[in-house]
C-alpha atoms as a PDB file:
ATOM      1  CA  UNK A   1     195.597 144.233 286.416  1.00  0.00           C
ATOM      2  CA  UNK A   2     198.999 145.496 285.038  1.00  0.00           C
ATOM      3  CA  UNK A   3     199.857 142.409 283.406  1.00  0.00           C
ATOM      4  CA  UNK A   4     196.316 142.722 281.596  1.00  0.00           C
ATOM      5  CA  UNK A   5     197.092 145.585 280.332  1.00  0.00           C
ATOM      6  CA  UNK A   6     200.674 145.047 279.645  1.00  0.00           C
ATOM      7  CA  UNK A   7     199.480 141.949 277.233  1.00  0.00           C
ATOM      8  CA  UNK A   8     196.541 143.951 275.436  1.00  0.00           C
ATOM      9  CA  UNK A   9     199.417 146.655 274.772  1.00  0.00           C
ATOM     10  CA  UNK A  10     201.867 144.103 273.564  1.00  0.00           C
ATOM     11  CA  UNK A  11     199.318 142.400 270.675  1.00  0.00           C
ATOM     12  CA  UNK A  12     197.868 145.657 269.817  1.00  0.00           C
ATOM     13  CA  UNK A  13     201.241 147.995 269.704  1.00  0.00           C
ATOM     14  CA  UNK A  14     202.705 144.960 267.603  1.00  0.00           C
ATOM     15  CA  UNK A  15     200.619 143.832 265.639  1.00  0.00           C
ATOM     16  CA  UNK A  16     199.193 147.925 265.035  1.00  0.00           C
ATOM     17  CA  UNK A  17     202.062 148.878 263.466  1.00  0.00           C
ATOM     18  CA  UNK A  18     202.545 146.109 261.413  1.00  0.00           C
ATOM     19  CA  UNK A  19     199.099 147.266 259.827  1.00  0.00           C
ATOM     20  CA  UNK A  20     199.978 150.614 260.022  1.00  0.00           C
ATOM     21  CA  UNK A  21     203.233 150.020 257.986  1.00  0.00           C
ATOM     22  CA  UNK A  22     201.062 148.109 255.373  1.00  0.00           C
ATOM     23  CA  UNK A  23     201.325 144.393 256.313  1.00  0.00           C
ATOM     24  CA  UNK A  24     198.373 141.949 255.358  1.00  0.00           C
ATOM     25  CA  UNK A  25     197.338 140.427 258.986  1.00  0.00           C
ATOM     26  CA  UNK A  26     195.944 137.335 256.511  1.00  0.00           C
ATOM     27  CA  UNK A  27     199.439 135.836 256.011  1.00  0.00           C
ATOM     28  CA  UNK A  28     199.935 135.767 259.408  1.00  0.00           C
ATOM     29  CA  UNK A  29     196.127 134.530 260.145  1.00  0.00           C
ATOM     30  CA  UNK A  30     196.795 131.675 257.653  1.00  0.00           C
ATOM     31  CA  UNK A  31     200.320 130.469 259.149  1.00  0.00           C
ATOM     32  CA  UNK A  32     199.433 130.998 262.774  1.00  0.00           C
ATOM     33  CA  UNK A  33     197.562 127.060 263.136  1.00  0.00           C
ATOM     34  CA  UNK A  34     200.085 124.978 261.939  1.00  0.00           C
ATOM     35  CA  UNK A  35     203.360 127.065 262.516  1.00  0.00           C
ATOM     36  CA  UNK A  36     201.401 127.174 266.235  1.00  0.00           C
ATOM     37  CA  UNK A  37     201.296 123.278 265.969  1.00  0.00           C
ATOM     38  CA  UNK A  38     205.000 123.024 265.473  1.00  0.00           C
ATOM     39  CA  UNK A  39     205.989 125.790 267.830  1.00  0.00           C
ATOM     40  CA  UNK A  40     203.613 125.336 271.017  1.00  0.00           C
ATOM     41  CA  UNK A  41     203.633 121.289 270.447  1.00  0.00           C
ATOM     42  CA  UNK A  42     207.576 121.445 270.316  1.00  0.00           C
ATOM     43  CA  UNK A  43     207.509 123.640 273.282  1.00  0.00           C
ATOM     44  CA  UNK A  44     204.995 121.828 275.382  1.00  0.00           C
ATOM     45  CA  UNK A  45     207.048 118.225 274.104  1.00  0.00           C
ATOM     46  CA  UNK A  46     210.279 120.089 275.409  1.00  0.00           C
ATOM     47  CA  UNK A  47     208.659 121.353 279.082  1.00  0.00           C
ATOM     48  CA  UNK A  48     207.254 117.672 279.536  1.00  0.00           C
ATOM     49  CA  UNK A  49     210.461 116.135 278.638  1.00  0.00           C
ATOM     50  CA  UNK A  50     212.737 118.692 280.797  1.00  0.00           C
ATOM     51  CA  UNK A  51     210.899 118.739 283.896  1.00  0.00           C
ATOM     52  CA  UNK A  52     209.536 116.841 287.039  1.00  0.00           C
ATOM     53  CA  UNK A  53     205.661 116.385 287.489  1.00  0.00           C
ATOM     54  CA  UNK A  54     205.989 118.334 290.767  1.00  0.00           C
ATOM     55  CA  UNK A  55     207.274 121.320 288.704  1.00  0.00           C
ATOM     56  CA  UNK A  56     204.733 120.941 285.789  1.00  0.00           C
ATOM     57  CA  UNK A  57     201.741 120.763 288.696  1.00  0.00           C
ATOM     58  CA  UNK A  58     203.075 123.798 290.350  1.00  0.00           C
ATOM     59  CA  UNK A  59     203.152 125.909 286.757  1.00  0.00           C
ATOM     60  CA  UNK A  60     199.724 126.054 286.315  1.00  0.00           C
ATOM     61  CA  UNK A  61     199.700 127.971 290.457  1.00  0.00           C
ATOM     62  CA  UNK A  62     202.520 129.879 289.460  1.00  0.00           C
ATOM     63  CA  UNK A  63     200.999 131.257 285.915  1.00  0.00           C
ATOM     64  CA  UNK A  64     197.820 132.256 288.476  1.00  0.00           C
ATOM     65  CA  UNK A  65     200.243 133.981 290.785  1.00  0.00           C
ATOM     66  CA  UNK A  66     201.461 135.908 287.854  1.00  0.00           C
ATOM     67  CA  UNK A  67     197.743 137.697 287.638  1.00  0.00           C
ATOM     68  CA  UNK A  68     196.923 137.370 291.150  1.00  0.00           C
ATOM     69  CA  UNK A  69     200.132 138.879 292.618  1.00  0.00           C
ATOM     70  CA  UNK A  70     201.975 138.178 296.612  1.00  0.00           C
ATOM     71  CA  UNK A  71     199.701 135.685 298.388  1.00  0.00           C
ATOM     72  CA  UNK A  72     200.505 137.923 301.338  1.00  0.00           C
ATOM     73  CA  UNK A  73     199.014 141.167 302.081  1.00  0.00           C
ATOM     74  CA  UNK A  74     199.524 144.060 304.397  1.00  0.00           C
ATOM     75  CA  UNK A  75     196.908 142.378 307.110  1.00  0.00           C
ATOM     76  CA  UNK A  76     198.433 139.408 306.926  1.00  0.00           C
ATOM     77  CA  UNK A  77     202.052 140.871 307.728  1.00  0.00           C
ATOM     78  CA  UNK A  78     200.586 142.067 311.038  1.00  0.00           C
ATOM     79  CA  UNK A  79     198.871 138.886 312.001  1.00  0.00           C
ATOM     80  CA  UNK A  80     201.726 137.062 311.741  1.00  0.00           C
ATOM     81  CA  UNK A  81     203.632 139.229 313.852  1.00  0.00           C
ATOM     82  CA  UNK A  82     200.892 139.140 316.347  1.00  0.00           C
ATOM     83  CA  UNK A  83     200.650 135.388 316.157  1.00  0.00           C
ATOM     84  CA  UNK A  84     204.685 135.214 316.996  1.00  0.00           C
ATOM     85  CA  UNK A  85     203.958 137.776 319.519  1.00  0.00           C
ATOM     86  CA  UNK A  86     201.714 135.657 321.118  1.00  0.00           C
ATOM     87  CA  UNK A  87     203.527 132.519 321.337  1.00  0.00           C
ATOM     88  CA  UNK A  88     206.826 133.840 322.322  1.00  0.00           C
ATOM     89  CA  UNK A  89     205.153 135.851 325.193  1.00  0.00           C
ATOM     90  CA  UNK A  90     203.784 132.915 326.196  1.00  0.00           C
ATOM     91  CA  UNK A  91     206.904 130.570 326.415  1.00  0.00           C
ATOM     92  CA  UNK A  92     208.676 133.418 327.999  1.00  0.00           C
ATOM     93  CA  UNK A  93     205.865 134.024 330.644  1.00  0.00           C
ATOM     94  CA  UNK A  94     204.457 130.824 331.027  1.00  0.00           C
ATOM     95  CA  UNK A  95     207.284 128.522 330.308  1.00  0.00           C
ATOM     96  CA  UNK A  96     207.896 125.417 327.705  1.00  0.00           C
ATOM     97  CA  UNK A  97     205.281 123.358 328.757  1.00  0.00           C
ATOM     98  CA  UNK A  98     202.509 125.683 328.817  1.00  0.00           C
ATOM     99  CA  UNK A  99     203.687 126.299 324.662  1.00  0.00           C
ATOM    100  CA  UNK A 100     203.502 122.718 324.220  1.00  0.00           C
ATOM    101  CA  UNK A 101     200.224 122.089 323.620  1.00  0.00           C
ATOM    102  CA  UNK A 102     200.044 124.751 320.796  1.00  0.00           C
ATOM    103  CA  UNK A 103     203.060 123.272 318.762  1.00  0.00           C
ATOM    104  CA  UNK A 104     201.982 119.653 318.798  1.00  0.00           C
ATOM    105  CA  UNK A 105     197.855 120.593 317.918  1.00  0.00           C
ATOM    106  CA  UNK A 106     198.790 123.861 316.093  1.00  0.00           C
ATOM    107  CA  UNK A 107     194.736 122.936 314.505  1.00  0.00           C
ATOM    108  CA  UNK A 108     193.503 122.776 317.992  1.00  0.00           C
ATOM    109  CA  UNK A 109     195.395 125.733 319.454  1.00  0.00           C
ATOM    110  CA  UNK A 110     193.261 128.541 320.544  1.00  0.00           C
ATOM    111  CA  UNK A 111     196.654 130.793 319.387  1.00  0.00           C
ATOM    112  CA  UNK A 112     197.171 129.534 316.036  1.00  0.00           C
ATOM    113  CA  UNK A 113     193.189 129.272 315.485  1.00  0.00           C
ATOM    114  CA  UNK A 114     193.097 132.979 315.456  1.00  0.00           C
ATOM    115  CA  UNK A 115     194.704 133.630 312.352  1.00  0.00           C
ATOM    116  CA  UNK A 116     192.795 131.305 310.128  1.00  0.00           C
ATOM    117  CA  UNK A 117     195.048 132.332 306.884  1.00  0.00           C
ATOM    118  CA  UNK A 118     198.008 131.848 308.186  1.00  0.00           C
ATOM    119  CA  UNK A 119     196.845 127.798 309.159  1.00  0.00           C
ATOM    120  CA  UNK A 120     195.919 127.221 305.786  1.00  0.00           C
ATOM    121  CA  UNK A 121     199.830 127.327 304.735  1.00  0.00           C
ATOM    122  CA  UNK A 122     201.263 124.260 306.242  1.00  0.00           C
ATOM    123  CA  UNK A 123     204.899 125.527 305.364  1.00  0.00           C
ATOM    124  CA  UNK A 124     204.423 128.257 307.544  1.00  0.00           C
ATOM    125  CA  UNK A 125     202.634 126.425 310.236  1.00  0.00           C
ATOM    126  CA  UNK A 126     205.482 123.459 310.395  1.00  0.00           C
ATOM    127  CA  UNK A 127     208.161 125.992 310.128  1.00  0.00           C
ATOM    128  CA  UNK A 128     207.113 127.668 313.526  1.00  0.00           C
ATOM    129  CA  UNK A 129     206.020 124.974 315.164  1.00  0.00           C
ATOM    130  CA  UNK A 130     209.413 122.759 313.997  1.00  0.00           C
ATOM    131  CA  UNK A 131     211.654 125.547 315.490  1.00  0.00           C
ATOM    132  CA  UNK A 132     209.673 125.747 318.336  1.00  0.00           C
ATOM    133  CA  UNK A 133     209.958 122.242 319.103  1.00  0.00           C
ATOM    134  CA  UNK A 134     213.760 122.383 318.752  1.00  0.00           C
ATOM    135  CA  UNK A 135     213.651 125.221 321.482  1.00  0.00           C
ATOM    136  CA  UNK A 136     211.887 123.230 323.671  1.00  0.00           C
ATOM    137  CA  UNK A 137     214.584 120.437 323.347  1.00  0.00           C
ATOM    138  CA  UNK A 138     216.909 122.453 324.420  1.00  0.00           C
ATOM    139  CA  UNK A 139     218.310 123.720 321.515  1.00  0.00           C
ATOM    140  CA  UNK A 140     219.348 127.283 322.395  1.00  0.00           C
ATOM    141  CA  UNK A 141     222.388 128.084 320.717  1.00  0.00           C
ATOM    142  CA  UNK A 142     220.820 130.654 318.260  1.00  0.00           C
ATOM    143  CA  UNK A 143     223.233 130.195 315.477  1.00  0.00           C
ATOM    144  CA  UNK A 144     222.663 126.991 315.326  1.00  0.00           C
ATOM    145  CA  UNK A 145     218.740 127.198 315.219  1.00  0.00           C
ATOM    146  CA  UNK A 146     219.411 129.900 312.431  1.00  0.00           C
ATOM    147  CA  UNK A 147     221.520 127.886 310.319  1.00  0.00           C
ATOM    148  CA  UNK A 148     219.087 125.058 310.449  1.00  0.00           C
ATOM    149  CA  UNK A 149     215.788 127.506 309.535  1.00  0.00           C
ATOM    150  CA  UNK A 150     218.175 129.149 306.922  1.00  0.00           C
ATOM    151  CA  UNK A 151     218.496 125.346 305.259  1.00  0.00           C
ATOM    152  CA  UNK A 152     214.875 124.832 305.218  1.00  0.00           C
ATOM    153  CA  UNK A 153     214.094 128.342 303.919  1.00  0.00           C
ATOM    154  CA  UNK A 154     216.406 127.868 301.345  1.00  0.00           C
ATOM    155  CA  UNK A 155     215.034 124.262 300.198  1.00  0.00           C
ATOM    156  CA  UNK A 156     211.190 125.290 300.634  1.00  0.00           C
ATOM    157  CA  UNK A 157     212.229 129.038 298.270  1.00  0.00           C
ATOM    158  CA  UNK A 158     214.112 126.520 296.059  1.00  0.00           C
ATOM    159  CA  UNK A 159     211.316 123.937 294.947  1.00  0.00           C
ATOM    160  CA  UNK A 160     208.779 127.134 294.971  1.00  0.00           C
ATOM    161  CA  UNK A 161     210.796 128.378 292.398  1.00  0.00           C
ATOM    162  CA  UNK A 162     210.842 125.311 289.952  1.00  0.00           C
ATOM    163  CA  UNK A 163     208.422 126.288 287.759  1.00  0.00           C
ATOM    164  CA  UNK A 164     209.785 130.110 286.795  1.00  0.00           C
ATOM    165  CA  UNK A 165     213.186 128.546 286.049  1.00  0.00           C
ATOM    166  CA  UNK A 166     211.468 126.619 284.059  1.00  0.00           C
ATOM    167  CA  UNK A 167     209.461 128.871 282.414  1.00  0.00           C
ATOM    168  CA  UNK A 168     212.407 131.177 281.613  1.00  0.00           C
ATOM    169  CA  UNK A 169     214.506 127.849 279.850  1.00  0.00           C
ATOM    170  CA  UNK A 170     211.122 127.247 277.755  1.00  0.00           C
ATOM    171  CA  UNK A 171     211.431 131.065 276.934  1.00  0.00           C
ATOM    172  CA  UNK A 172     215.067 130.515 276.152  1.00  0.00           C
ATOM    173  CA  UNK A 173     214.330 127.503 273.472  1.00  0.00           C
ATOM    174  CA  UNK A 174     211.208 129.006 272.031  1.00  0.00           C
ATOM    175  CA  UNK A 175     212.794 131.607 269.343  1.00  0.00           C
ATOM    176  CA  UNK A 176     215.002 128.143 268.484  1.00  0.00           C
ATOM    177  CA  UNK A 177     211.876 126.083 267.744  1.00  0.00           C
ATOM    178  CA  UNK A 178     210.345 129.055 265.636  1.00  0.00           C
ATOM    179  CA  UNK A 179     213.696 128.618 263.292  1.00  0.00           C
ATOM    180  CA  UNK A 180     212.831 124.726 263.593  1.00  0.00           C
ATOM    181  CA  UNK A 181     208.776 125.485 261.949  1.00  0.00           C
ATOM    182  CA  UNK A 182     210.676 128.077 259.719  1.00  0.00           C
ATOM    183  CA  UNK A 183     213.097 125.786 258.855  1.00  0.00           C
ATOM    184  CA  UNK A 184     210.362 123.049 257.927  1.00  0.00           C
ATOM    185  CA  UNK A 185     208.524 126.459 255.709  1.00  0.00           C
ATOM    186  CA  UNK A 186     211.636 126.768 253.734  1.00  0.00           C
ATOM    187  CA  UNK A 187     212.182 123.087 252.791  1.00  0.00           C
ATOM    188  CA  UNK A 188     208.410 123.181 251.941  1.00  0.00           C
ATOM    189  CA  UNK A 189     209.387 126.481 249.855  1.00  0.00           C
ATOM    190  CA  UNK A 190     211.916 124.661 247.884  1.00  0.00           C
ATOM    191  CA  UNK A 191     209.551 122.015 246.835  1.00  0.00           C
ATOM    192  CA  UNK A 192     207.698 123.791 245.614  1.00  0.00           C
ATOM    193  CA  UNK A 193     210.357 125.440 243.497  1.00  0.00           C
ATOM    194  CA  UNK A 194     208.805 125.740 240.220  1.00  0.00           C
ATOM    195  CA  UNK A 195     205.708 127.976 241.420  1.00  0.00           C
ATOM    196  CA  UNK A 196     205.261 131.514 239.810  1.00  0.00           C
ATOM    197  CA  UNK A 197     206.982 134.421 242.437  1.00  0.00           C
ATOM    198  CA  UNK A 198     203.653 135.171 243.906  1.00  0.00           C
ATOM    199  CA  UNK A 199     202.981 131.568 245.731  1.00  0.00           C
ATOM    200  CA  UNK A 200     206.494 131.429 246.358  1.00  0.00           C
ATOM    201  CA  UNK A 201     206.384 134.783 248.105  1.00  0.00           C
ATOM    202  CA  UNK A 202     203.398 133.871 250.132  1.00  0.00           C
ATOM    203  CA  UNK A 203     204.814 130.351 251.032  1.00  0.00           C
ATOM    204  CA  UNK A 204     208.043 132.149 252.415  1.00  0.00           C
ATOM    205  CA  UNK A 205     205.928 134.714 254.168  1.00  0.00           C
ATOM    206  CA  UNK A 206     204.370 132.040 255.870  1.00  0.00           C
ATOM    207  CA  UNK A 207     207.760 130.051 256.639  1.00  0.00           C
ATOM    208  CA  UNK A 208     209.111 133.140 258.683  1.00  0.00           C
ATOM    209  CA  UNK A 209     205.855 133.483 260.966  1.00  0.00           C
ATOM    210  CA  UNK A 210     207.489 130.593 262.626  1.00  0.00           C
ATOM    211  CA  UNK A 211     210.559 132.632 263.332  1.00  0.00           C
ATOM    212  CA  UNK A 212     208.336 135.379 264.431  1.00  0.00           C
ATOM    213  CA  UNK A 213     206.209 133.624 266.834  1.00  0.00           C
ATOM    214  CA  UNK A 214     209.371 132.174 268.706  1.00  0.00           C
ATOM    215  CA  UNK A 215     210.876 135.354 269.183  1.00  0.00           C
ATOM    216  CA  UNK A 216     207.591 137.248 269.719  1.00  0.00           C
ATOM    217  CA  UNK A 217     206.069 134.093 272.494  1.00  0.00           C
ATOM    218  CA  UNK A 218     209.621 134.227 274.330  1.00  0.00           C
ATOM    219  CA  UNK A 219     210.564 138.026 274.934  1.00  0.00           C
ATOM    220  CA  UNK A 220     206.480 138.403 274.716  1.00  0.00           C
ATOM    221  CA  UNK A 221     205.172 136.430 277.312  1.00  0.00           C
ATOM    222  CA  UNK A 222     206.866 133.176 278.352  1.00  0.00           C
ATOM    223  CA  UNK A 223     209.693 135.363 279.449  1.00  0.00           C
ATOM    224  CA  UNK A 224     207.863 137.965 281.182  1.00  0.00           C
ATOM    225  CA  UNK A 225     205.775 135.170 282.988  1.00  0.00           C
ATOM    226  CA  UNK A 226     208.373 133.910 284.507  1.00  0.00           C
ATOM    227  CA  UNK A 227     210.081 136.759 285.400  1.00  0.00           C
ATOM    228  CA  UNK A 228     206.483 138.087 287.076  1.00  0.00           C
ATOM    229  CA  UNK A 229     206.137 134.286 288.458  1.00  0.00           C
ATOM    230  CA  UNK A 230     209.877 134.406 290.187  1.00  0.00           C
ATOM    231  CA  UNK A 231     209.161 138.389 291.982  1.00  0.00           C
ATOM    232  CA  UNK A 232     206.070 136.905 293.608  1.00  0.00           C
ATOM    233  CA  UNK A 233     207.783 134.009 295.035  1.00  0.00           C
ATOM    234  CA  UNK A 234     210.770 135.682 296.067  1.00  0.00           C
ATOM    235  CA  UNK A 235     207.761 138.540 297.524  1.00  0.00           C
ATOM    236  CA  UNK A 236     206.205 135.351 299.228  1.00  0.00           C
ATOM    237  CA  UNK A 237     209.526 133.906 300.727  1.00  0.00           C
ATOM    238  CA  UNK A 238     209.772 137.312 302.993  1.00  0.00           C
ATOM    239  CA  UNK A 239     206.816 136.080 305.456  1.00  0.00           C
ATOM    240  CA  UNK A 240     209.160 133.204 306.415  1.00  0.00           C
ATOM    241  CA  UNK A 241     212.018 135.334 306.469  1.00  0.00           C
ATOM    242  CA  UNK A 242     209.788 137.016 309.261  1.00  0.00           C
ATOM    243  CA  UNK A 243     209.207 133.892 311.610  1.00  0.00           C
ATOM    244  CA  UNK A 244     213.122 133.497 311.234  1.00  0.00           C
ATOM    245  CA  UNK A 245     213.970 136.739 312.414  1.00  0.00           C
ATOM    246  CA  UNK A 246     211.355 136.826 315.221  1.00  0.00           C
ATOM    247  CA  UNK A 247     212.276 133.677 316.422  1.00  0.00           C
ATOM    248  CA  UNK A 248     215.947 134.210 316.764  1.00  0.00           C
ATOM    249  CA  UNK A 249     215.907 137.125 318.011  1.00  0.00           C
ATOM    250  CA  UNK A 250     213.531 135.557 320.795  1.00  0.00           C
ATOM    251  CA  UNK A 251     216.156 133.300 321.140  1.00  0.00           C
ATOM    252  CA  UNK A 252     218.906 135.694 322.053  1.00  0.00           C
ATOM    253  CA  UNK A 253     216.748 137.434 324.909  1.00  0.00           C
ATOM    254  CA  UNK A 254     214.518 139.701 323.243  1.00  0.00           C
ATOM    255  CA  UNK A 255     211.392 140.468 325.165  1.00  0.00           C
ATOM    256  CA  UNK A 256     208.390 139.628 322.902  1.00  0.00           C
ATOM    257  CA  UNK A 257     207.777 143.219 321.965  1.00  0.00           C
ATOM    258  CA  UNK A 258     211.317 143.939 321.192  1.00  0.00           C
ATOM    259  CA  UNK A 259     211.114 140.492 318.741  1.00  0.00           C
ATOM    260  CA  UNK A 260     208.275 141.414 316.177  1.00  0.00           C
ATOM    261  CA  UNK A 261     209.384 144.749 316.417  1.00  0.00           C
ATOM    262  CA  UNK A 262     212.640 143.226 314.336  1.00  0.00           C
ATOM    263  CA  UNK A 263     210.564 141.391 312.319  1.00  0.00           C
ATOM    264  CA  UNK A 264     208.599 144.530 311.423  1.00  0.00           C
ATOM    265  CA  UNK A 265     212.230 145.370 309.630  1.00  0.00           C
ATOM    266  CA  UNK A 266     212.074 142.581 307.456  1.00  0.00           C
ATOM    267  CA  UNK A 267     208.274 143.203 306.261  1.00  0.00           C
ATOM    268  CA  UNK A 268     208.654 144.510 302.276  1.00  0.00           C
ATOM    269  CA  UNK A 269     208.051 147.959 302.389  1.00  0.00           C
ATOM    270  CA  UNK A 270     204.670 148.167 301.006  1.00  0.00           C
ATOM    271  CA  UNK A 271     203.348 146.229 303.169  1.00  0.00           C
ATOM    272  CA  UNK A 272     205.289 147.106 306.471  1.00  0.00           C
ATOM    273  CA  UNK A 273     202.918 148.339 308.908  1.00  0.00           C
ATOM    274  CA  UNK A 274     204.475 151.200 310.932  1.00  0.00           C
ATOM    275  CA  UNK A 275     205.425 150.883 314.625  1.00  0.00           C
ATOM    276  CA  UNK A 276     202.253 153.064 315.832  1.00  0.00           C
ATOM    277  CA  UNK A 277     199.899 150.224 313.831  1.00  0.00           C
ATOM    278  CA  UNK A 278     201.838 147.187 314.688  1.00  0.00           C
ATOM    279  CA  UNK A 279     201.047 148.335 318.691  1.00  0.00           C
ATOM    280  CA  UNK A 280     197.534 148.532 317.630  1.00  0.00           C
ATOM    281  CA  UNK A 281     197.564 145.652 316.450  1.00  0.00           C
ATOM    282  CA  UNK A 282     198.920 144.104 319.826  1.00  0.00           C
ATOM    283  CA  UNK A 283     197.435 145.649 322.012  1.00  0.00           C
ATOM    284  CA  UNK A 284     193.752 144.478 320.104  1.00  0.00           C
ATOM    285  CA  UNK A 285     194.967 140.833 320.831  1.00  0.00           C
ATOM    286  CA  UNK A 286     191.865 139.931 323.623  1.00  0.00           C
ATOM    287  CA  UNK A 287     193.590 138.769 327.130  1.00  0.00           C
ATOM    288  CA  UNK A 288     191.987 135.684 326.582  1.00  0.00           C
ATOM    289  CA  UNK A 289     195.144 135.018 323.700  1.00  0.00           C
END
């Protein structure tokens, strides 16, 4: 909703007072197509050219995150906690093997089935059932189970945030490629030398919308975007963070309470549930769990 209103502002603050002042919106109006062409082709030429189909795929998810905001909400906070509650309860009560079954079939495991969200994001899913697994090979030196979910928290945050860095280097080149299409006004100016002052003015006029619509696309919106795109993702990353702290600290001895109850730290604050609602929240788990 912000980001709505934060682009209706930025056209009609802009381009307002540039009527207010006096300007003629038609010069711009008769520019924008082609010094569009040369400035948004350039720009699209240059993103194809500079980056990897798996980042140019992912921009299109990251542009919608930019509207749609954190994929993870406050409910969603306390079922995972109650889904890590669950599963380290039940490999400290019921041992490895009975925890088995759930980390091998996470799809058919009446645990991870509960929390229907949380299955649909196979990062997540691996990522606790993969350090898990590495517990129940007798992995149980916790620094060394936190260095290696560190490393794959770090690669997984890395790729997710391809397409902002990339969206902030297109930002970067834009106002250059708006000098390029008013570059290719000017020389279009000068051959046309011999034109009375009134053409020539207009033909100028129209040369340095290209300069304008660099500068005004990359501290506009390209810019912005990304900078929007990158605060979701690193908004996003703090779930995982959550299964990392849970899990180690289940590793050094923590009872299962005592576990989420550190994780509950690491929830961003508006979404942290308190400790009175993340209780609740256990204690509505059915026995069956």
């Amino acid at each position: 909703m912000f980001q709505i209103i934060g682009i209706v502002l930025l056209f009609g603050l802009v381009f307002g007072s540039y009527l207010i002042s006096g300007g003629n919106l038609g010069v711009i109006l008769h520019a924008l197509p082609h010094e569009m062409m040369a400035i948004g082709g350039a720009g699209v030429a240059a993103y194809l050219i500079s980056n990897s189909m798996t980042v140019i795929k992912g921009t299109g998810g990251g542009l919608g995150k930019v509207f749609a905001g954190p994929k993870w909400k406050a409910a969603d906070y306390r079922d995972l906690l109650a889904l890590l509650f669950l599963l380290t309860k039940t490999m400290k009560s019921k041992g490895v093997i009975a925890l088995e079954s759930h980390i091998e079939n996470p799809h058919d495991s009446t645990i991870f089935s509960r929390f229907p969200k949380i299955m649909k994001d196979h990062f997540a899913v691996d990522f606790i059932c993969d350090t898990l697994r590495m517990m129940t090979m007798n992995l149980e030196d916790p620094h060394q189970v936190e260095d290696a979910m560190e490393k794959q928290l770090d690669k997984h945050h890395h790729e997710a945030q391809g397409p902002s860095h990339a969206m902030q280097s297109l930002a970067d080149a834009l106002p250059a490629l708006g000098i390029v299409a008013a570059v290719l006004g000017v020389i279009k100016t000068m051959g046309a030398i011999t034109e009375p002052p009134e053409i020539l003015g207009e033909m100028i006029g129209s040369a340095l919308v290209g300069t304008f619509l660099g500068v005004f696309l990359a501290y506009g919106l390209v810019g912005p975007f990304s900078t929007r795109m990158k605060e979701v993702i690193d908004e996003d990353g703090a779930f995982y963070k959550i299964i990392q702290a849970v899990l180690v600290a289940h590793l050094h001895g923590n009872a299962a309470q005592i576990s989420v109850e550190i994780g509950r730290g690491s929830v961003p604050s508006g979404a942290q549930p308190s400790f009175l609602e993340l209780e609740e929240a256990l204690s509505n788990i059915p026995n069956e769990a």
